[in-house]
C-alpha atoms as a PDB file:
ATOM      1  CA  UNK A   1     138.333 119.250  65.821  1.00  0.00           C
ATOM      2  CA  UNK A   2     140.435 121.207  68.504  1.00  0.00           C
ATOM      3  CA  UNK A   3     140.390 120.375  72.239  1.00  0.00           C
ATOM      4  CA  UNK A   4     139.659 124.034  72.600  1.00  0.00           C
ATOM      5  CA  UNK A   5     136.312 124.290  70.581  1.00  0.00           C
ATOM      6  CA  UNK A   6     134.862 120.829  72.217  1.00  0.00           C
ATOM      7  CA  UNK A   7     135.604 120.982  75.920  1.00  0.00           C
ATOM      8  CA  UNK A   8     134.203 124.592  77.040  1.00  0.00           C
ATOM      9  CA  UNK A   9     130.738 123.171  74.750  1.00  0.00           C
ATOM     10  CA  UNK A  10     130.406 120.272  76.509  1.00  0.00           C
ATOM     11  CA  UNK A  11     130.383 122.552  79.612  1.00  0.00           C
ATOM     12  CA  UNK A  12     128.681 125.254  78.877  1.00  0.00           C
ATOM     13  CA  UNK A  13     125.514 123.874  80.435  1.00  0.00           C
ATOM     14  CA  UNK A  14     127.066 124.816  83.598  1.00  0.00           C
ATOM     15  CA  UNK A  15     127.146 128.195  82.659  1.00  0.00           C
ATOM     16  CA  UNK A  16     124.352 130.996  83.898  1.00  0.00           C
ATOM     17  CA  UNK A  17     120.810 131.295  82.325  1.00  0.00           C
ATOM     18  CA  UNK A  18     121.339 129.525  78.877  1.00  0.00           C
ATOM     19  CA  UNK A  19     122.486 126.161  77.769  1.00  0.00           C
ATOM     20  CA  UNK A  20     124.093 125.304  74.615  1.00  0.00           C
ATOM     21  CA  UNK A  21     120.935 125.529  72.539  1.00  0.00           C
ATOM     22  CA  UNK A  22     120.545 128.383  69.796  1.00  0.00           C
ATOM     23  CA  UNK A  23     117.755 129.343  67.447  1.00  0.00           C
ATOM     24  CA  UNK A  24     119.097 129.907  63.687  1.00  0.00           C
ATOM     25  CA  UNK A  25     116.002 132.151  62.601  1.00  0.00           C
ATOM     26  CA  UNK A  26     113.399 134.405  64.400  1.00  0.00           C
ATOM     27  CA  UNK A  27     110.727 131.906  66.099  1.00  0.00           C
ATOM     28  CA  UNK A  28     108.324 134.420  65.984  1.00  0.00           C
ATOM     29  CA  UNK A  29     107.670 133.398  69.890  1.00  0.00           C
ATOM     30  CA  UNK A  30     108.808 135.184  73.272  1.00  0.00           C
ATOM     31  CA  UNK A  31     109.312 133.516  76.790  1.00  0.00           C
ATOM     32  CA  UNK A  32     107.529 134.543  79.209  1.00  0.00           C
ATOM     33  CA  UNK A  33     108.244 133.562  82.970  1.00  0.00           C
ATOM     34  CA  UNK A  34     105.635 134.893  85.999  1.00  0.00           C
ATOM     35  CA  UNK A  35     106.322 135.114  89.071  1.00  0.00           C
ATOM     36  CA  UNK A  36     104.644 136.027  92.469  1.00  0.00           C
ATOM     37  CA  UNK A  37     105.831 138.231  95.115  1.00  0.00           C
ATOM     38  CA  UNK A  38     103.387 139.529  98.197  1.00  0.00           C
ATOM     39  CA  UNK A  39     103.178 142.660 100.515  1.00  0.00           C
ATOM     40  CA  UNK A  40     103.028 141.792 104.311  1.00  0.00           C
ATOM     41  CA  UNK A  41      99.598 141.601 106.051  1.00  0.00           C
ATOM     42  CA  UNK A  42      98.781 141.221 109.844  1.00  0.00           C
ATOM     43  CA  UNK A  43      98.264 137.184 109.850  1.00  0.00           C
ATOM     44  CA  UNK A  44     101.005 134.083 110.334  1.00  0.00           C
ATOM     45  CA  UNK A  45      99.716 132.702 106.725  1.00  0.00           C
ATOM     46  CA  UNK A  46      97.339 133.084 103.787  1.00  0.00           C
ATOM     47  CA  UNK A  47      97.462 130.249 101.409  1.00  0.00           C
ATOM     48  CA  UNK A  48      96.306 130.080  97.944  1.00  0.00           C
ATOM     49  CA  UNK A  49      95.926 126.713  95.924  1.00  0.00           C
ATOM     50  CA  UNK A  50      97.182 127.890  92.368  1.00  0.00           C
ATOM     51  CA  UNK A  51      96.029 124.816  90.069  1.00  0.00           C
ATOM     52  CA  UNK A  52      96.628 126.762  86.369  1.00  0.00           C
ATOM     53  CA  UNK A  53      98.032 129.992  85.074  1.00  0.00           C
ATOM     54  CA  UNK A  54      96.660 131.383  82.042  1.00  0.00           C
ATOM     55  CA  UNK A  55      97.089 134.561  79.774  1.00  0.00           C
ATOM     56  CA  UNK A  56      94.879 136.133  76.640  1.00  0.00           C
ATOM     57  CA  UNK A  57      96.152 137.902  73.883  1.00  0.00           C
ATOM     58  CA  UNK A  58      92.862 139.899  72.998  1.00  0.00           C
ATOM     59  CA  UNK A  59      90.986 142.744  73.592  1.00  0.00           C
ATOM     60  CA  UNK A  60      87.940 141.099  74.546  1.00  0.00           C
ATOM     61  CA  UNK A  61      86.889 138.249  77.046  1.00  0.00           C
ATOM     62  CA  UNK A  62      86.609 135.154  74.873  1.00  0.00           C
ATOM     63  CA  UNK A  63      87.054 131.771  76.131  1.00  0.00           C
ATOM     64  CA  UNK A  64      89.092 131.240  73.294  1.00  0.00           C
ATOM     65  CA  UNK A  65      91.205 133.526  73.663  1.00  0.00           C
ATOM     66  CA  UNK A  66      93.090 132.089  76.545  1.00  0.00           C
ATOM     67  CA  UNK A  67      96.095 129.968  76.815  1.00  0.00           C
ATOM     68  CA  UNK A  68      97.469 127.677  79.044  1.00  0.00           C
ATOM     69  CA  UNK A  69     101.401 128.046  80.201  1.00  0.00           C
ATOM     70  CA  UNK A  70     102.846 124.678  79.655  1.00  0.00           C
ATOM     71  CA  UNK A  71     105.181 124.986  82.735  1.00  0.00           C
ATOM     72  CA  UNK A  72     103.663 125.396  85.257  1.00  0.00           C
ATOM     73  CA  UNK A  73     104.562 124.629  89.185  1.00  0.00           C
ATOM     74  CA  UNK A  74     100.982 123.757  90.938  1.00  0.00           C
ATOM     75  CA  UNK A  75     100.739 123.590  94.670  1.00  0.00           C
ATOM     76  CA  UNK A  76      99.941 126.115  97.789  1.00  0.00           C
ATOM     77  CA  UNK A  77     101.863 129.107  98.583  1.00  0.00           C
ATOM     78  CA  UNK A  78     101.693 130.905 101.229  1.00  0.00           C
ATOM     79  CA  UNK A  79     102.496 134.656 100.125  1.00  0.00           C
ATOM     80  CA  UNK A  80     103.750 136.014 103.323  1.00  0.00           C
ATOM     81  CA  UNK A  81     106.447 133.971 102.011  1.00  0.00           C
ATOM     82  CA  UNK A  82     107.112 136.333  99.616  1.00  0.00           C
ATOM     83  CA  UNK A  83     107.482 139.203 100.939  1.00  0.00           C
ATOM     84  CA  UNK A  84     109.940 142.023 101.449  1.00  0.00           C
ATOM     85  CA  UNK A  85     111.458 141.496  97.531  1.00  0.00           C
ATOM     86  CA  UNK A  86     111.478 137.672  97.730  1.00  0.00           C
ATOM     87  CA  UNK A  87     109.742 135.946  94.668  1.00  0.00           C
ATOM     88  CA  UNK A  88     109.241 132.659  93.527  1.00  0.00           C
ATOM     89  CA  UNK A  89     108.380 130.905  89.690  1.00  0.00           C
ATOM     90  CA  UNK A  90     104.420 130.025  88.745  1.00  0.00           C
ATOM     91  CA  UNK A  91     104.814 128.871  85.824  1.00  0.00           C
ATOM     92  CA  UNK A  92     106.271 129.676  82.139  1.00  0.00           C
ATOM     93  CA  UNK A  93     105.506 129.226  78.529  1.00  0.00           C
ATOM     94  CA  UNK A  94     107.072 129.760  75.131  1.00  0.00           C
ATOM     95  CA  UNK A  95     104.357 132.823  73.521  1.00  0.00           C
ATOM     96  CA  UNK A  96     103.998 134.272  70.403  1.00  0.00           C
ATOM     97  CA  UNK A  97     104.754 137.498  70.324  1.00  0.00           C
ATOM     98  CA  UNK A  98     102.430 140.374  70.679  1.00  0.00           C
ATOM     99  CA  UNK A  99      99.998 141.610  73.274  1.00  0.00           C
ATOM    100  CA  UNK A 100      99.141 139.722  76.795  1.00  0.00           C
ATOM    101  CA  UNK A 101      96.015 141.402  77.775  1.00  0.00           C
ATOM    102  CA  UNK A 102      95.192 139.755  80.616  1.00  0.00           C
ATOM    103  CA  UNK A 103      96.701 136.853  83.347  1.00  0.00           C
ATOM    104  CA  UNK A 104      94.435 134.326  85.086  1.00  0.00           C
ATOM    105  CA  UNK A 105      95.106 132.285  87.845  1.00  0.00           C
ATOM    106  CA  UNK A 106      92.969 129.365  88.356  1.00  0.00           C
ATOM    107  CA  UNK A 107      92.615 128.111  92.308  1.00  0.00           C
ATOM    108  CA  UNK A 108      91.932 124.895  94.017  1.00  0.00           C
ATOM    109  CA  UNK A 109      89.614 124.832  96.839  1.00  0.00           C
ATOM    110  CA  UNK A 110      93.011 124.640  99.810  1.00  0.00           C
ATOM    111  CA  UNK A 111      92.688 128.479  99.935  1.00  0.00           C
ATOM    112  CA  UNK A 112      92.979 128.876 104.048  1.00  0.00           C
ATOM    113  CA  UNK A 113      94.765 131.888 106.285  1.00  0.00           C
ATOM    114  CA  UNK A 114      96.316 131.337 109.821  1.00  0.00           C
ATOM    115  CA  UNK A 115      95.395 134.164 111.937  1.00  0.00           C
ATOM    116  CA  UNK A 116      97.661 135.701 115.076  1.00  0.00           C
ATOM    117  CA  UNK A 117      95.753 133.410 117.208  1.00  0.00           C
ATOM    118  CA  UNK A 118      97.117 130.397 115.661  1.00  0.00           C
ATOM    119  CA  UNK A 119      93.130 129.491 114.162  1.00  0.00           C
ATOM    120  CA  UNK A 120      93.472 128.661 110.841  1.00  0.00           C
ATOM    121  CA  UNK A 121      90.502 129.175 108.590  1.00  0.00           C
ATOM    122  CA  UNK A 122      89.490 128.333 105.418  1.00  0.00           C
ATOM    123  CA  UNK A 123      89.433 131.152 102.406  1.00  0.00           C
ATOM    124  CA  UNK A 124      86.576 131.568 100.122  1.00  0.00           C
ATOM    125  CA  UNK A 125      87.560 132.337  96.824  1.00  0.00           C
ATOM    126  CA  UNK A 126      83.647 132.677  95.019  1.00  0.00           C
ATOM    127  CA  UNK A 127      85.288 134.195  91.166  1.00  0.00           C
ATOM    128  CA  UNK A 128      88.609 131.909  91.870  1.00  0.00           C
ATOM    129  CA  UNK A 129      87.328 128.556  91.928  1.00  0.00           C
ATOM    130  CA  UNK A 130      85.389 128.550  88.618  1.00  0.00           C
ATOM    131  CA  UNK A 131      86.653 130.830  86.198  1.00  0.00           C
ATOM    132  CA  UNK A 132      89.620 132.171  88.100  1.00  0.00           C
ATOM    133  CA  UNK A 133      91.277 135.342  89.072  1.00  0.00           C
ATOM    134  CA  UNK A 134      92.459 137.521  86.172  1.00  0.00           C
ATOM    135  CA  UNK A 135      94.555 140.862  85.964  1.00  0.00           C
ATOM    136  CA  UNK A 136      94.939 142.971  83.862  1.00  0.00           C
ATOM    137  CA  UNK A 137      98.466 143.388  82.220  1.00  0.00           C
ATOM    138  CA  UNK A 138      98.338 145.049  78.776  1.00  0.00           C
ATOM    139  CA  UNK A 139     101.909 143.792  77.895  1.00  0.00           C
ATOM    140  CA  UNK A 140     104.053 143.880  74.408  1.00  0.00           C
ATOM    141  CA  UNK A 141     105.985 140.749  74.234  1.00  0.00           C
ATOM    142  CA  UNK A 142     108.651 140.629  71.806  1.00  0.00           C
ATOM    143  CA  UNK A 143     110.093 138.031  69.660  1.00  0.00           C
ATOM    144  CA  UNK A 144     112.967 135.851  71.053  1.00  0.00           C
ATOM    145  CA  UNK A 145     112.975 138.088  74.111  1.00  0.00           C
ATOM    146  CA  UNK A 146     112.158 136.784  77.591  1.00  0.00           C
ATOM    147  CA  UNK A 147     110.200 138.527  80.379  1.00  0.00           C
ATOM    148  CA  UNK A 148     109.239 137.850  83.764  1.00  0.00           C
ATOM    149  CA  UNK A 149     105.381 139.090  84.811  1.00  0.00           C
ATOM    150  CA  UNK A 150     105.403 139.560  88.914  1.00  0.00           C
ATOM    151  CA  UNK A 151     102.174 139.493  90.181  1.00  0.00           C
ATOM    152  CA  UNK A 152     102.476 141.297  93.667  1.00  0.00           C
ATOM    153  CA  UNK A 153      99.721 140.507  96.050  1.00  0.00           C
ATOM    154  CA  UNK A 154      98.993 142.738  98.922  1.00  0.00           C
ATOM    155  CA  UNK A 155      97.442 140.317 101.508  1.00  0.00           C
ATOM    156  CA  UNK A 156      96.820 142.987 103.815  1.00  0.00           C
ATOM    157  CA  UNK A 157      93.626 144.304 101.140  1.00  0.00           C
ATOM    158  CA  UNK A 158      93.304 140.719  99.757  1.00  0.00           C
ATOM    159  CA  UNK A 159      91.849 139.278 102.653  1.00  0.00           C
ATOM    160  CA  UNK A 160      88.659 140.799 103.586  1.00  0.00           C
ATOM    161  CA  UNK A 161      86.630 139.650 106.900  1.00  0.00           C
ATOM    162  CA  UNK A 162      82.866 138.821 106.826  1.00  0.00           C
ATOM    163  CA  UNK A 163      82.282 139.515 110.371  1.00  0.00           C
ATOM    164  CA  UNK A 164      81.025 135.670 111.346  1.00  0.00           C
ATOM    165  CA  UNK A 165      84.529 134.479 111.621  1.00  0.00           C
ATOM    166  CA  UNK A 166      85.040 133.736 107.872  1.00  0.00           C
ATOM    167  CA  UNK A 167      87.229 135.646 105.263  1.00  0.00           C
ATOM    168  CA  UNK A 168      86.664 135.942 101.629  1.00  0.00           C
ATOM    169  CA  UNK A 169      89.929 136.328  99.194  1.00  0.00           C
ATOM    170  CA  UNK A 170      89.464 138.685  97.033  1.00  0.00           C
ATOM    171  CA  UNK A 171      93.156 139.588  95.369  1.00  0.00           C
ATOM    172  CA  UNK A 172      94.597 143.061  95.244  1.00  0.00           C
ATOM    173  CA  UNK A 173      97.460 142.507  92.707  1.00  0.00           C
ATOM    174  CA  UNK A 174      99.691 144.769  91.099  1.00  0.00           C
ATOM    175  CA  UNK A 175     101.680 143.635  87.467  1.00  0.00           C
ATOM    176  CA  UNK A 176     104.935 144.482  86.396  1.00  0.00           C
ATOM    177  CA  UNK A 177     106.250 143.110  83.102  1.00  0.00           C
ATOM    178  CA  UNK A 178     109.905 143.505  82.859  1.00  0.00           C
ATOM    179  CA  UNK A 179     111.942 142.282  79.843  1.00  0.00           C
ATOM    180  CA  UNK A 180     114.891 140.317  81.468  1.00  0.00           C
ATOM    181  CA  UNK A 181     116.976 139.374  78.374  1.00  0.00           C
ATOM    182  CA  UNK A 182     117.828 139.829  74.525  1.00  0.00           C
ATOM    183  CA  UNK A 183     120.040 138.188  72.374  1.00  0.00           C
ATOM    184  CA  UNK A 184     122.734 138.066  69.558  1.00  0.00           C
ATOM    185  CA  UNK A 185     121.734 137.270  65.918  1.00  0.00           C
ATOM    186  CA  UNK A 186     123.766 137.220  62.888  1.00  0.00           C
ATOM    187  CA  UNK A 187     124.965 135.682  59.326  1.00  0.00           C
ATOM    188  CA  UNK A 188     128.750 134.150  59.447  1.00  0.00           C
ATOM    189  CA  UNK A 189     130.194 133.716  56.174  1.00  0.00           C
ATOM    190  CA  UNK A 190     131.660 131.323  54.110  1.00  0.00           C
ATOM    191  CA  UNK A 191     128.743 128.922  55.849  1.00  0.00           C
ATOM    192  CA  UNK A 192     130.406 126.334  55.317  1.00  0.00           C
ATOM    193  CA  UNK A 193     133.227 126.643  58.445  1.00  0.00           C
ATOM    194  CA  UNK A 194     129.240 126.175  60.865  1.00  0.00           C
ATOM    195  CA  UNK A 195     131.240 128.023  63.789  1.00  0.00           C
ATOM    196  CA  UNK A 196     130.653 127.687  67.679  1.00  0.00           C
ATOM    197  CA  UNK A 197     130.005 130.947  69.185  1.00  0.00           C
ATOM    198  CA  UNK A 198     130.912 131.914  72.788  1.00  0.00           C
ATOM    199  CA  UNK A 199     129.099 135.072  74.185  1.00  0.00           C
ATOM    200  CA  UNK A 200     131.271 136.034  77.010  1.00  0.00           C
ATOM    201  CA  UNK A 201     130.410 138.475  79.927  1.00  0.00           C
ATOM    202  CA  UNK A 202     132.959 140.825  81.745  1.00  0.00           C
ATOM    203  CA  UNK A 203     132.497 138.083  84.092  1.00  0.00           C
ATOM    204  CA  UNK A 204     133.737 135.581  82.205  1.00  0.00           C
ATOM    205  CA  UNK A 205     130.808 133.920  82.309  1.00  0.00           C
ATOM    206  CA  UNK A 206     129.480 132.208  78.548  1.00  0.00           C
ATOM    207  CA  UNK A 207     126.665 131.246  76.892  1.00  0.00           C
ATOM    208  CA  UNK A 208     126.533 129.661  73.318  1.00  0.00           C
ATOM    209  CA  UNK A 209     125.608 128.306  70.031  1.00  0.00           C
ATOM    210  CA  UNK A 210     126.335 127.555  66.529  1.00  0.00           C
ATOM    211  CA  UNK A 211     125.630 128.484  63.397  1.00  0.00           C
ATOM    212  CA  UNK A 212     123.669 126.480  61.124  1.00  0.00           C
ATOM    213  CA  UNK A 213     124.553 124.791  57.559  1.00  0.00           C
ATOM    214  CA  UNK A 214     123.489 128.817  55.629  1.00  0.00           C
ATOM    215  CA  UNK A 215     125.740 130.862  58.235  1.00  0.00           C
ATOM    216  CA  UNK A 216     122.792 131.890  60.321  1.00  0.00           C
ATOM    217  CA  UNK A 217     122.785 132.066  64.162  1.00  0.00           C
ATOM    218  CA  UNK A 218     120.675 133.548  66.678  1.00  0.00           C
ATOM    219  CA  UNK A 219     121.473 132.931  70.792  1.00  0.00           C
ATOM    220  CA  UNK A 220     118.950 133.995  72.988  1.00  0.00           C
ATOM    221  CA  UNK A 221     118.604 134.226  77.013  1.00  0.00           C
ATOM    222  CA  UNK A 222     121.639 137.420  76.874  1.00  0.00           C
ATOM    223  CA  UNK A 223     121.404 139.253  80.255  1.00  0.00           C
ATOM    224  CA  UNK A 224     121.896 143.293  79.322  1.00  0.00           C
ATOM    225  CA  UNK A 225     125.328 144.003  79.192  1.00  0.00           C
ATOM    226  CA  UNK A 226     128.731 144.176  77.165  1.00  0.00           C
ATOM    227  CA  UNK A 227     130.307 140.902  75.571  1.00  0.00           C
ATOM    228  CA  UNK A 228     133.164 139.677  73.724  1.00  0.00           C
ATOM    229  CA  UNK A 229     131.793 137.161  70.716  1.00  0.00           C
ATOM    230  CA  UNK A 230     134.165 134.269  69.628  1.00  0.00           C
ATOM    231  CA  UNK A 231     133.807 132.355  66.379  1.00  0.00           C
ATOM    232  CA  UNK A 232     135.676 129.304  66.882  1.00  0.00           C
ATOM    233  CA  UNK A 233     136.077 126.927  63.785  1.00  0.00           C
ATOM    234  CA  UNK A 234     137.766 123.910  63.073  1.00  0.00           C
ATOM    235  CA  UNK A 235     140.389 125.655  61.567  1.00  0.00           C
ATOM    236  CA  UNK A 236     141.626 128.134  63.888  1.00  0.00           C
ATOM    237  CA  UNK A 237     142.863 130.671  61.199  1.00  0.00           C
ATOM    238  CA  UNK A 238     139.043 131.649  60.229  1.00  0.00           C
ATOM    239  CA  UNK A 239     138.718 131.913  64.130  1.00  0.00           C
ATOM    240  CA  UNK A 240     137.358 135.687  65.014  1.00  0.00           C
ATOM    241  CA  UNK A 241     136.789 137.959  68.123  1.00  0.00           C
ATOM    242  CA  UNK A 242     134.138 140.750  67.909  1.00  0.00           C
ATOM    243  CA  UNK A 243     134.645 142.993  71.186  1.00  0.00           C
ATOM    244  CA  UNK A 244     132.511 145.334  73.055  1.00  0.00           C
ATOM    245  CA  UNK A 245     129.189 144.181  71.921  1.00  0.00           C
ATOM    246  CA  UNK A 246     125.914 145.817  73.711  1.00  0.00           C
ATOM    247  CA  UNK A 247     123.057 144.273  74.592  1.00  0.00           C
ATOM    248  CA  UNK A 248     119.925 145.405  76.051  1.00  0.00           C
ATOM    249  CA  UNK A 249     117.705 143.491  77.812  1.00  0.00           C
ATOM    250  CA  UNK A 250     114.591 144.012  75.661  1.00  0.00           C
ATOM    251  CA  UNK A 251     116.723 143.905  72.274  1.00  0.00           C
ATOM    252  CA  UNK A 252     117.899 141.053  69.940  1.00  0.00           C
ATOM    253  CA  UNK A 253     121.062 142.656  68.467  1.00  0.00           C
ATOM    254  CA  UNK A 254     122.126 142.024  64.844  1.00  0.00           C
ATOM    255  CA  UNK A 255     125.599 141.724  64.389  1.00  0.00           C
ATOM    256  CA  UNK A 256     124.848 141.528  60.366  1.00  0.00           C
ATOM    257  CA  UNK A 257     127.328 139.601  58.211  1.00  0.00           C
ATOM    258  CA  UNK A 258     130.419 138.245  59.752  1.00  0.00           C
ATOM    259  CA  UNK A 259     133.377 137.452  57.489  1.00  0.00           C
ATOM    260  CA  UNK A 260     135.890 134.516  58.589  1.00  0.00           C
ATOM    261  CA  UNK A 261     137.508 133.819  55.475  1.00  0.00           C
ATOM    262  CA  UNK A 262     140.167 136.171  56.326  1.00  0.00           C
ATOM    263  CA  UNK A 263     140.890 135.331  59.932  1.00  0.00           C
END
């Protein structure tokens, strides 16, 4: 096999978002990342102990119905952190596709908020520390698309004072689901030249896959944008370029049949 077709694989882990993985067929699943952001409020800190992050897919309020992200990054934040646009990652989960109706966080009990004075108190959290705080989000997820859910907090309406020195959290969030990024999907034929495929940004920057043993291919984690697609094969006469290939960021584009046997 050429120099040219190993070396940039072997690399392309380096490159952004993606590594060399690709699906071959729909997985009938999305990814799903959330994140938390915060709008200022008038103390030095307010800490929340997130433990678990959970989402349901139906309608109603069923126990069953929930489902715990397998990635998730417990600990305590502080969300005046995370203010003025700065975010950071919760946790994230392969889904399948379909509706999110709701998000639940699940809290430990080292909730606590640092007043002006330099006091720090603790933060009751009486719905938070049993069956946890949930939001409503209503979301479509696609398949083989990836979002990011960004639960904003506004600690200045979150924290509410009891008037004998003790605060109660009680979470004002917002939601917004954005779609962050598509993919390319397609059908090479003959099969059996299995070709790497580059996805290449104006930036030069690449992501790939290959296709497997029927011709079928399907690269996911493909910011929004304009690409050039390479089909490199061992061969380089079946080699092909496709250029000026769209992608939104909420869209797995099907490039259909591609025919190398006269390249």
């Amino acid at each position: 096999m050429r120099t040219k077709f190993l070396i940039p694989f072997m690399m392309c882990g380096l490159v952004w978002f993606s590594s060399c993985d690709s699906e071959t067929e729909g997985t009938g699943t999305a990814k799903m990342e959330v994140r938390m952001t915060d709008a200022p409020g008038d103390y030095e800190e307010v800490n929340v102990d997130v433990r678990s992050v959970q989402v349901h897919k139906e309608d109603t309020d069923s126990e069953s119905g929930w489902m715990t992200l397998d990635h998730i990054n417990p600990g305590v934040y502080n969300l005046l952190d995370f203010a003025n646009g700065r975010d950071t990652l919760l946790a994230s989960a392969s889904l399948p596709a379909g509706t999110i109706s709701q998000i639940r966080l699940v809290l430990g009990d080292n909730n606590s908020l640092k007043l002006k004075n330099g006091d720090v108190v603790d933060l009751k959290t009486p719905s938070g520390q049993t069956s946890g705080l949930k939001v409503q989000i209503n979301a479509e997820l696609k398949e083989d698309v990836t979002y990011v859910v960004l639960l904003d907090f506004d600690a200045a309406k979150s924290v509410v004072a009891r008037g004998n020195g003790q605060y109660n959290l009680k979470p004002v969030i917002r939601t917004i689901t954005q779609a962050i990024a598509g993919g390319i999907k397609g059908k090479v034929t003959p099969a059996e030249y299995k070709p790497g495929i580059y996805v290449i940004s104006a930036a030069n920057d690449t992501i790939g896959g290959f296709a497997n043993e029927n011709g079928d291919f399907l690269i996911k984690g493909v910011k929004a944008g304009t690409y050039t697609v390479k089909f490199y094969t061992e061969n380089s006469e079946h080699d092909k370029t496709l250029e000026n290939i769209s992608i939104s960021q909420d869209e797995i584009k099907d490039l259909g049949t591609v025919d190398l046997s006269h390249e």
